[in-house]
C-alpha atoms as a PDB file:
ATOM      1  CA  UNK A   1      18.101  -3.121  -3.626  1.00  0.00           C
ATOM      2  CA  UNK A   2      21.908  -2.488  -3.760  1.00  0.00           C
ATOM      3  CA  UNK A   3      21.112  -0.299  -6.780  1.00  0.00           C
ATOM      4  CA  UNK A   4      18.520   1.682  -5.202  1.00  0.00           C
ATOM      5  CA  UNK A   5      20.337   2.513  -1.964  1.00  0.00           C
ATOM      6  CA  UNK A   6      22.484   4.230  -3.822  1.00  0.00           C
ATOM      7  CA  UNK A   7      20.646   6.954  -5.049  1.00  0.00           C
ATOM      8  CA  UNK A   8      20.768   9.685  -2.276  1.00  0.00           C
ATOM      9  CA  UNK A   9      17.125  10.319  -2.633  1.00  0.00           C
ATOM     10  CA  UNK A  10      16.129   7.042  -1.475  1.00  0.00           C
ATOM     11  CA  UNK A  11      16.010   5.087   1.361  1.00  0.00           C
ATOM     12  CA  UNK A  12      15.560   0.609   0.818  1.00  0.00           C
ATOM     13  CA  UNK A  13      13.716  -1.928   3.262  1.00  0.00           C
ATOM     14  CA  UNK A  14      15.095  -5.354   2.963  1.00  0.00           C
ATOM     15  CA  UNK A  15      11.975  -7.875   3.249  1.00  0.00           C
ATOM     16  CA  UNK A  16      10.039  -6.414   5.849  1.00  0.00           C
ATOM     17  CA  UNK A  17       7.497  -8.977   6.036  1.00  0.00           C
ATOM     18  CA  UNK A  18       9.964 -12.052   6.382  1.00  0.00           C
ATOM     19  CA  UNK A  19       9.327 -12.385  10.377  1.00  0.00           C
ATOM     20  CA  UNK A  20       5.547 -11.947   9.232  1.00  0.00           C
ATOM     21  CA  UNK A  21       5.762 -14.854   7.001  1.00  0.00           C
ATOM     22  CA  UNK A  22       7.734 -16.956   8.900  1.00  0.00           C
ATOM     23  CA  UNK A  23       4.915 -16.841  11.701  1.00  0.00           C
ATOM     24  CA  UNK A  24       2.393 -17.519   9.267  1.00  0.00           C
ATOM     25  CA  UNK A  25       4.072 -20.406   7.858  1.00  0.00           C
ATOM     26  CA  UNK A  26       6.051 -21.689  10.333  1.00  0.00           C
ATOM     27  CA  UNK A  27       8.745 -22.277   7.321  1.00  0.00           C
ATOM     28  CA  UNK A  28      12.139 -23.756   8.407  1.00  0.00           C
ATOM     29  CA  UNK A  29      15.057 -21.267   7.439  1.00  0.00           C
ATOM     30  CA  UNK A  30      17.990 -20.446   8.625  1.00  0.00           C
ATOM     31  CA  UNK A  31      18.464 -17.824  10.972  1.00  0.00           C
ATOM     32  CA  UNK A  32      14.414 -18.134  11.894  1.00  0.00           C
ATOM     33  CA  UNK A  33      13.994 -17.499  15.846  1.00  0.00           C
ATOM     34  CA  UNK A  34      16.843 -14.776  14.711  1.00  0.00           C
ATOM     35  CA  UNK A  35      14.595 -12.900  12.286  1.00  0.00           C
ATOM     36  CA  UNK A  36      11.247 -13.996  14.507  1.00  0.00           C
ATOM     37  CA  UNK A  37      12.700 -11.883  17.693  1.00  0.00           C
ATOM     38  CA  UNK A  38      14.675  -9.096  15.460  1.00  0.00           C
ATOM     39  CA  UNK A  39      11.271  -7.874  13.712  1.00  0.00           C
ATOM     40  CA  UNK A  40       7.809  -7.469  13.711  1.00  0.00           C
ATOM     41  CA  UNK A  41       5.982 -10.367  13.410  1.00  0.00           C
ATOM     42  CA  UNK A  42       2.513  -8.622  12.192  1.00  0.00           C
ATOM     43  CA  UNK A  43       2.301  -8.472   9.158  1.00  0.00           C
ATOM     44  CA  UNK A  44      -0.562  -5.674   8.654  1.00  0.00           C
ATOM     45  CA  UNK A  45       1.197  -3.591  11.288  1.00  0.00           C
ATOM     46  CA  UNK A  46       3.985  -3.577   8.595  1.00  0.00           C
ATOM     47  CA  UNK A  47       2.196  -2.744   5.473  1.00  0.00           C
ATOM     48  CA  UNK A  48       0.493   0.310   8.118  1.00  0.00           C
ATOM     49  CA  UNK A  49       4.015   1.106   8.520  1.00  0.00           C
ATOM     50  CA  UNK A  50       4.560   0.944   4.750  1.00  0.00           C
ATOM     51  CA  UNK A  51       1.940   3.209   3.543  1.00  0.00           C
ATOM     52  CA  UNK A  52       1.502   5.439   6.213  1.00  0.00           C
ATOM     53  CA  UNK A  53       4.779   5.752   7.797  1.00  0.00           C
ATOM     54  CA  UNK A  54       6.550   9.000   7.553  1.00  0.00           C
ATOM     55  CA  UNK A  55       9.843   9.312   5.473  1.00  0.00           C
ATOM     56  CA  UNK A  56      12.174  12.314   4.680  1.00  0.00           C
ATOM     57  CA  UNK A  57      13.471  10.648   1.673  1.00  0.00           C
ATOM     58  CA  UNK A  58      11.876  11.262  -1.735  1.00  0.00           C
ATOM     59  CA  UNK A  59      11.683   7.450  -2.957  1.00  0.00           C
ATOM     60  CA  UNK A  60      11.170   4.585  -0.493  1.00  0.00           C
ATOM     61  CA  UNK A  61      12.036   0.996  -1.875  1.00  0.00           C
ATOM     62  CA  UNK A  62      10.871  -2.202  -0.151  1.00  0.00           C
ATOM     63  CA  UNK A  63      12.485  -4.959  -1.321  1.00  0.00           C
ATOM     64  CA  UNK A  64       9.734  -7.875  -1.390  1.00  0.00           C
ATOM     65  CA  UNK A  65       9.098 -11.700  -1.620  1.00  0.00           C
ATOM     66  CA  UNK A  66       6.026 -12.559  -3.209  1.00  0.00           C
ATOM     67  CA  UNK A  67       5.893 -15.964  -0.680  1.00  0.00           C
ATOM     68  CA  UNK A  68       5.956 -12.876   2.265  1.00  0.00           C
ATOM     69  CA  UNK A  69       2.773 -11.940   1.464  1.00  0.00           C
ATOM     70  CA  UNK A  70       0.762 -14.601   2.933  1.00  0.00           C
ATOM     71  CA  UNK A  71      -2.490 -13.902   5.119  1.00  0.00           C
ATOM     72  CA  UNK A  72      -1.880 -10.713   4.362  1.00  0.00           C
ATOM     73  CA  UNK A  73      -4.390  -8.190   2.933  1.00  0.00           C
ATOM     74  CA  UNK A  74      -2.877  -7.548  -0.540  1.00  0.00           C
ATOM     75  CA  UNK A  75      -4.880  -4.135  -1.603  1.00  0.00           C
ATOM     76  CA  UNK A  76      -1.802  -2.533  -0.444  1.00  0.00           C
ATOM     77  CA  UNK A  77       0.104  -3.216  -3.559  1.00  0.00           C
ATOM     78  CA  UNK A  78      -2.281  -0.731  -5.460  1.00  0.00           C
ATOM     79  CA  UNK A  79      -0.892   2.038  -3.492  1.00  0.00           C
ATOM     80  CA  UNK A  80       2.442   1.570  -4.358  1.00  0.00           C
ATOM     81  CA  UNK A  81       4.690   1.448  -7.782  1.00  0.00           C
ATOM     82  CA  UNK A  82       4.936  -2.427  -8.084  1.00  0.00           C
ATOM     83  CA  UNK A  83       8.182  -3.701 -10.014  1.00  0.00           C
ATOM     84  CA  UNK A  84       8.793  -7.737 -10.717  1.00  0.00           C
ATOM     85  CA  UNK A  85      12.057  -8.316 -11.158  1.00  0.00           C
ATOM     86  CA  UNK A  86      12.478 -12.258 -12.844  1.00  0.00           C
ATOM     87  CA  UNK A  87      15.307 -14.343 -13.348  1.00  0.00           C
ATOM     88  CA  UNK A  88      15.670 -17.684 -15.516  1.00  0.00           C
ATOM     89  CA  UNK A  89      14.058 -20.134 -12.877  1.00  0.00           C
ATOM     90  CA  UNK A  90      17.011 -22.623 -12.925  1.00  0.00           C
ATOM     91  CA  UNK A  91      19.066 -19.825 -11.515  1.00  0.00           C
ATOM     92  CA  UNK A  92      16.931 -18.896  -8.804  1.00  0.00           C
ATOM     93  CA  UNK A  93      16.085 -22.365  -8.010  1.00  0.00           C
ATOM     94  CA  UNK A  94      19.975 -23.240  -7.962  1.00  0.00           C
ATOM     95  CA  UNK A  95      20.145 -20.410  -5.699  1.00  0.00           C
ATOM     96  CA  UNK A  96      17.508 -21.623  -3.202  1.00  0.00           C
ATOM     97  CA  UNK A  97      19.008 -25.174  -2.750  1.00  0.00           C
ATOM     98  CA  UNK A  98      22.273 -23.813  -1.833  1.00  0.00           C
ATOM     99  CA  UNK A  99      20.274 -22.436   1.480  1.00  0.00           C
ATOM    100  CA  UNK A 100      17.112 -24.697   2.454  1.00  0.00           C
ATOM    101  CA  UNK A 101      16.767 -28.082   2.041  1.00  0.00           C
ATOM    102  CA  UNK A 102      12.953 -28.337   0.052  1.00  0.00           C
ATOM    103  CA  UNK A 103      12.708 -26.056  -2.800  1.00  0.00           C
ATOM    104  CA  UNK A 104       9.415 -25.036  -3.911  1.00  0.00           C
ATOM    105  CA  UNK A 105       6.862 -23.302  -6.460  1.00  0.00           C
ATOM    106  CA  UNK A 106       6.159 -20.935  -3.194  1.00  0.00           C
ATOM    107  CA  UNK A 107       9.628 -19.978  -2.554  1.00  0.00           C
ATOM    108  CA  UNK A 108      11.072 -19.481  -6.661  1.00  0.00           C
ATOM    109  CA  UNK A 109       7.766 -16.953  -6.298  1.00  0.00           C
ATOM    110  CA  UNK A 110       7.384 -16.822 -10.652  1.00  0.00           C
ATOM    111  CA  UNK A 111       3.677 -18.115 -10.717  1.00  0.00           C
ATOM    112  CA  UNK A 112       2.657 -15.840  -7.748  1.00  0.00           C
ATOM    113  CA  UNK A 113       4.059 -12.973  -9.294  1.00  0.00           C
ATOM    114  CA  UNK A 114       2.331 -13.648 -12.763  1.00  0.00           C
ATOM    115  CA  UNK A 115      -0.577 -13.551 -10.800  1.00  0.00           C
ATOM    116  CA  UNK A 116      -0.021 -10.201  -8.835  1.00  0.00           C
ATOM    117  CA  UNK A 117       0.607  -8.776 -12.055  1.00  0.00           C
ATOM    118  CA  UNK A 118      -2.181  -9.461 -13.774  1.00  0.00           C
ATOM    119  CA  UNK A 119      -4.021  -8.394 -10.623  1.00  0.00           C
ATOM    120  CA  UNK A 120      -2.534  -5.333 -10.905  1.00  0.00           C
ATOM    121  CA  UNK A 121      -3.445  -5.022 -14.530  1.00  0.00           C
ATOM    122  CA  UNK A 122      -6.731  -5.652 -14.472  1.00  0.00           C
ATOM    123  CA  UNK A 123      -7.150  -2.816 -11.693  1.00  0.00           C
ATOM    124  CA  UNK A 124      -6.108  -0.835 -13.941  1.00  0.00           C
ATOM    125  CA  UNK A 125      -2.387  -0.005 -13.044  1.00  0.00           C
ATOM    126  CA  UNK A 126       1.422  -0.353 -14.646  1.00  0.00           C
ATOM    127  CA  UNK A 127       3.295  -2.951 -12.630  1.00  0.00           C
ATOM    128  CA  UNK A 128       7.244  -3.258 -14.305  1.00  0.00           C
ATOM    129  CA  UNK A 129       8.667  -5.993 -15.283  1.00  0.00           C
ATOM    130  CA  UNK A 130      12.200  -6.431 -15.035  1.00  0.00           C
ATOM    131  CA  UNK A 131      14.262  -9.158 -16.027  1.00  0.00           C
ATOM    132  CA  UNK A 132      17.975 -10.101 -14.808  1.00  0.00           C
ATOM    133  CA  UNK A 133      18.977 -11.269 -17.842  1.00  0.00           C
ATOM    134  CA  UNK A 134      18.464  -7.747 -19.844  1.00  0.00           C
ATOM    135  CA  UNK A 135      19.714  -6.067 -16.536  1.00  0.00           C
ATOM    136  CA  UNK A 136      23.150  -7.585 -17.396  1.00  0.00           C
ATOM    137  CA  UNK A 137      23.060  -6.856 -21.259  1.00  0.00           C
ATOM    138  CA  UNK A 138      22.714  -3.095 -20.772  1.00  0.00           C
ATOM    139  CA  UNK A 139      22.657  -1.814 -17.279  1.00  0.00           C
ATOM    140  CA  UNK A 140      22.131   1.932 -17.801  1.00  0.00           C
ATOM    141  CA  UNK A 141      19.338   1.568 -20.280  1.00  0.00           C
ATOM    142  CA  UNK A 142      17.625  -1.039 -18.623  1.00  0.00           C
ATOM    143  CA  UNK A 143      17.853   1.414 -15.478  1.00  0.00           C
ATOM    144  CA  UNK A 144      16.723   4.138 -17.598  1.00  0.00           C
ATOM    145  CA  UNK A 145      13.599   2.816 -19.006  1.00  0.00           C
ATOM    146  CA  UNK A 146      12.949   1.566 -15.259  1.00  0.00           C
ATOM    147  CA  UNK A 147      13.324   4.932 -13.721  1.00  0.00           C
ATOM    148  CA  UNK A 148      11.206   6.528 -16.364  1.00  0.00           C
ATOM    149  CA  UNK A 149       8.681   3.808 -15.646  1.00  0.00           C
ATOM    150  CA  UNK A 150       8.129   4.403 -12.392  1.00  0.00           C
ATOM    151  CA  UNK A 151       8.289   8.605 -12.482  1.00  0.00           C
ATOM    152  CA  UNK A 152      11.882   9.031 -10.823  1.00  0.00           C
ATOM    153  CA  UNK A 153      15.009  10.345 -12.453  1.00  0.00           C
ATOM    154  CA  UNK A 154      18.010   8.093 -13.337  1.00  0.00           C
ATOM    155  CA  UNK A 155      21.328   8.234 -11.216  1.00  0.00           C
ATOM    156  CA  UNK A 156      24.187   6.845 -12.722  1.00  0.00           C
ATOM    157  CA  UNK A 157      25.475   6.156  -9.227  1.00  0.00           C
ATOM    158  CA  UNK A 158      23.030   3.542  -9.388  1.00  0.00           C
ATOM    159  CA  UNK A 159      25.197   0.925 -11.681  1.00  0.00           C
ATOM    160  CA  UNK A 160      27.901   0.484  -8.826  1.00  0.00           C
ATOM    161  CA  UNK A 161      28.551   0.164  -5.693  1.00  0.00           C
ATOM    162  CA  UNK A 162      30.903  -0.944  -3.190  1.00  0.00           C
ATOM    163  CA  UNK A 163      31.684  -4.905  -2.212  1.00  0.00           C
ATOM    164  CA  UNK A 164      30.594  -5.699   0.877  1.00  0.00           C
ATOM    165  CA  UNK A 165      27.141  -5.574   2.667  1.00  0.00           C
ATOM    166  CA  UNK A 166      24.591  -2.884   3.263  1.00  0.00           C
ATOM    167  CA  UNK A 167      23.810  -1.239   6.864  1.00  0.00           C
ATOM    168  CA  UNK A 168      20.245  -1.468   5.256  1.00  0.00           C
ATOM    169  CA  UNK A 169      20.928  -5.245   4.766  1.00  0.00           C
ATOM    170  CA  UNK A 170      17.848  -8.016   6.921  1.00  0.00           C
ATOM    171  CA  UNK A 171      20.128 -10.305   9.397  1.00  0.00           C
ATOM    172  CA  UNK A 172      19.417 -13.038   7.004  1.00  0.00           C
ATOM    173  CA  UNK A 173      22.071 -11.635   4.972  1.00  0.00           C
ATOM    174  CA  UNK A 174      24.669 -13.820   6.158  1.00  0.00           C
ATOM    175  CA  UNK A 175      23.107 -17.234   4.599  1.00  0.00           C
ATOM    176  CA  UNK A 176      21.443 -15.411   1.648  1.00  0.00           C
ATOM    177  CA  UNK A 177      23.895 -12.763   0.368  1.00  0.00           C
ATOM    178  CA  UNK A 178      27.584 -13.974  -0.330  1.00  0.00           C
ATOM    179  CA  UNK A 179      27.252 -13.288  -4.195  1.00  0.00           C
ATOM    180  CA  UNK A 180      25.960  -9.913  -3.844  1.00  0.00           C
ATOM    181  CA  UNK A 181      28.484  -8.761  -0.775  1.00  0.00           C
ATOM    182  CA  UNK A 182      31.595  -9.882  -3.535  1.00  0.00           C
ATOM    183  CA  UNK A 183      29.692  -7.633  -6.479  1.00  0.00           C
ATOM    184  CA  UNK A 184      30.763  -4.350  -7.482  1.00  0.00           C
ATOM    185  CA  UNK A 185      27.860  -3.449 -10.306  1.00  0.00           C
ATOM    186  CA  UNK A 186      25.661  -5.717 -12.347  1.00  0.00           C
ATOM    187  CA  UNK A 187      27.610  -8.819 -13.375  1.00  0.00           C
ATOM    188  CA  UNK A 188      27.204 -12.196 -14.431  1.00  0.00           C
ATOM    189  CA  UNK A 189      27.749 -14.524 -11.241  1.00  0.00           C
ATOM    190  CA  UNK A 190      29.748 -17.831 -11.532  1.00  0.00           C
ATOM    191  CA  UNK A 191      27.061 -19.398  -9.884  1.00  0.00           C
ATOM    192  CA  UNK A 192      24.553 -18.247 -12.268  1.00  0.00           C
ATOM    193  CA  UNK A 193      25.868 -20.855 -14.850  1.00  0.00           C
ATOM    194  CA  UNK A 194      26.016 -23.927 -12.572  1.00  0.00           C
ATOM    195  CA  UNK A 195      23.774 -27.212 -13.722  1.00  0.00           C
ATOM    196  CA  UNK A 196      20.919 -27.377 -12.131  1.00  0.00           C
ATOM    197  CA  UNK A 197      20.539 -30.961 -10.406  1.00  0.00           C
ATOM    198  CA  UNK A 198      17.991 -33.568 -11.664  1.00  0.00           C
ATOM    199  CA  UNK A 199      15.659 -33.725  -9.073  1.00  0.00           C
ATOM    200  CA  UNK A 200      15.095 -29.916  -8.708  1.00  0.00           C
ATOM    201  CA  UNK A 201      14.618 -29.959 -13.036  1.00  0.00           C
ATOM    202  CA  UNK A 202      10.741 -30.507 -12.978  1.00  0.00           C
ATOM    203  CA  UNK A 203      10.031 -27.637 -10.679  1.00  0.00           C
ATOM    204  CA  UNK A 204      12.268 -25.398 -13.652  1.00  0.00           C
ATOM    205  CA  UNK A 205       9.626 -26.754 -16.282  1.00  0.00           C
ATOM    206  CA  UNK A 206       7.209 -26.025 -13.997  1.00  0.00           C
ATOM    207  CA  UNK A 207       8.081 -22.039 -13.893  1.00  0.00           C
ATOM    208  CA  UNK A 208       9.042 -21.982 -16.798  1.00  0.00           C
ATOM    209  CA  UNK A 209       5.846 -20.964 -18.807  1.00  0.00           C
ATOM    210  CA  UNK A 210       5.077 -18.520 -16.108  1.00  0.00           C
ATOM    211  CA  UNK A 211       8.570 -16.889 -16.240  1.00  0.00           C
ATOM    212  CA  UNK A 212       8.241 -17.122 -20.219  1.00  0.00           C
ATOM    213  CA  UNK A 213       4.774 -14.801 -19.762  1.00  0.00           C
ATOM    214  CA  UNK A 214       6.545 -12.633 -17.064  1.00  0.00           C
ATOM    215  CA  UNK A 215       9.245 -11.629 -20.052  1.00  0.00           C
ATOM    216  CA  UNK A 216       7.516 -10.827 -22.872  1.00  0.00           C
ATOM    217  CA  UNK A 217       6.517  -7.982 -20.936  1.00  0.00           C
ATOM    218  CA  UNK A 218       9.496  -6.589 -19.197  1.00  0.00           C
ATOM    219  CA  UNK A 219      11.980  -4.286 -20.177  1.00  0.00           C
ATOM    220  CA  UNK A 220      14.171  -4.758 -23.128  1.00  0.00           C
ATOM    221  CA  UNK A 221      17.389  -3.813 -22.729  1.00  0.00           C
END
């Protein structure tokens, strides 16, 4: 999202459907009655506001959670350019148990999104792939072959930014986004490499096939 908001063409949304799916789900994170009176709490009034709102930009990004869309009427996603971006499960679920309590299949997202791919697929569309990992190897190809993927031209502007957070940023961003308020560009994090505690270890297993799947399709950097 960072990335993207940087391109003076576009304009990001930062998890519009989080108040939705904290309604639905009646999930315990931080910041909840925050987010609960600060948006809209309908979900399908927000996808209506996706798809038929009216932007002056040329590209409109919505940053997503796959766990977001629950109860939700999903034929929306065929309307759109879809990309998946994936990340070695023991970092994201590292990353989660820093913030809430109970991590879970739901919340790391991989299997759900190896199914909405393959949804996708089999409707006969090209979702992206994109991992982390190769992000970090080669940032401007990766973003390249991404751009060309999805029909828009590449920006360099799009490799860096300045530290700090976004105006475009949810209110959430104060438990969620310390790493990515310190970056400058696309970096390894020091928390990226931290061990992954034994209890949370058979939930990574559990992803990992999924994420394995998810990778062999993505972009190479």
């Amino acid at each position: 999202m960072y990335s993207f908001a940087r391109r003076k063409d576009t304009r990001v949304f930062d998890e519009p459907l989080y108040a939705h799916y904290l309604r639905i789900s009646n999930a315990d994170h931080p910041g909840r009655d925050e987010i609960l009176s600060d948006m809209e709490n309908d979900g399908e009034k927000v996808v209506r506001e996706i798809i038929e709102g009216e932007y002056p930009d040329e590209v409109i990004f919505f940053k997503q959670m796959t766990h977001h869309l629950t109860a939700i009427d999903e034929s929306f996603l065929e309307r759109v350019s879809n990309i998946f971006l994936i990340r070695n499960p023991a970092q994201i679920i590292s990353s989660f148990a820093e913030v809430i309590p109970v991590v879970t299949m739901r919340d790391i997202g991989i299997e759900r999104q190896f199914d909405l791919y393959n949804k996708l697929k089999a409707s006969g569309l090209h979702p992206v792939v994109l991992d982390s990992g190769e992000i970090l190897k080669d940032p401007e190809n990766v973003l390249r072959k991404l751009c060309s993927s999805v029909g828009i031209p590449f920006d360099k502007c799009m490799l860096q930014w300045k530290a700090g957070p976004l105006k475009e940023d949810g209110i959430w961003a104060k438990y969620w986004y310390r790493n990515v308020h310190c970056s400058t560009g696309f970096e390894m994090q020091k928390t990226s490499s931290r061990t992954l505690s034994a209890h949370l270890k058979p939930l990574s297993e559990q992803c990992l096939p999924y994420y394995e799947k998810m990778f062999e399709v993505s972009i190479k950097a």
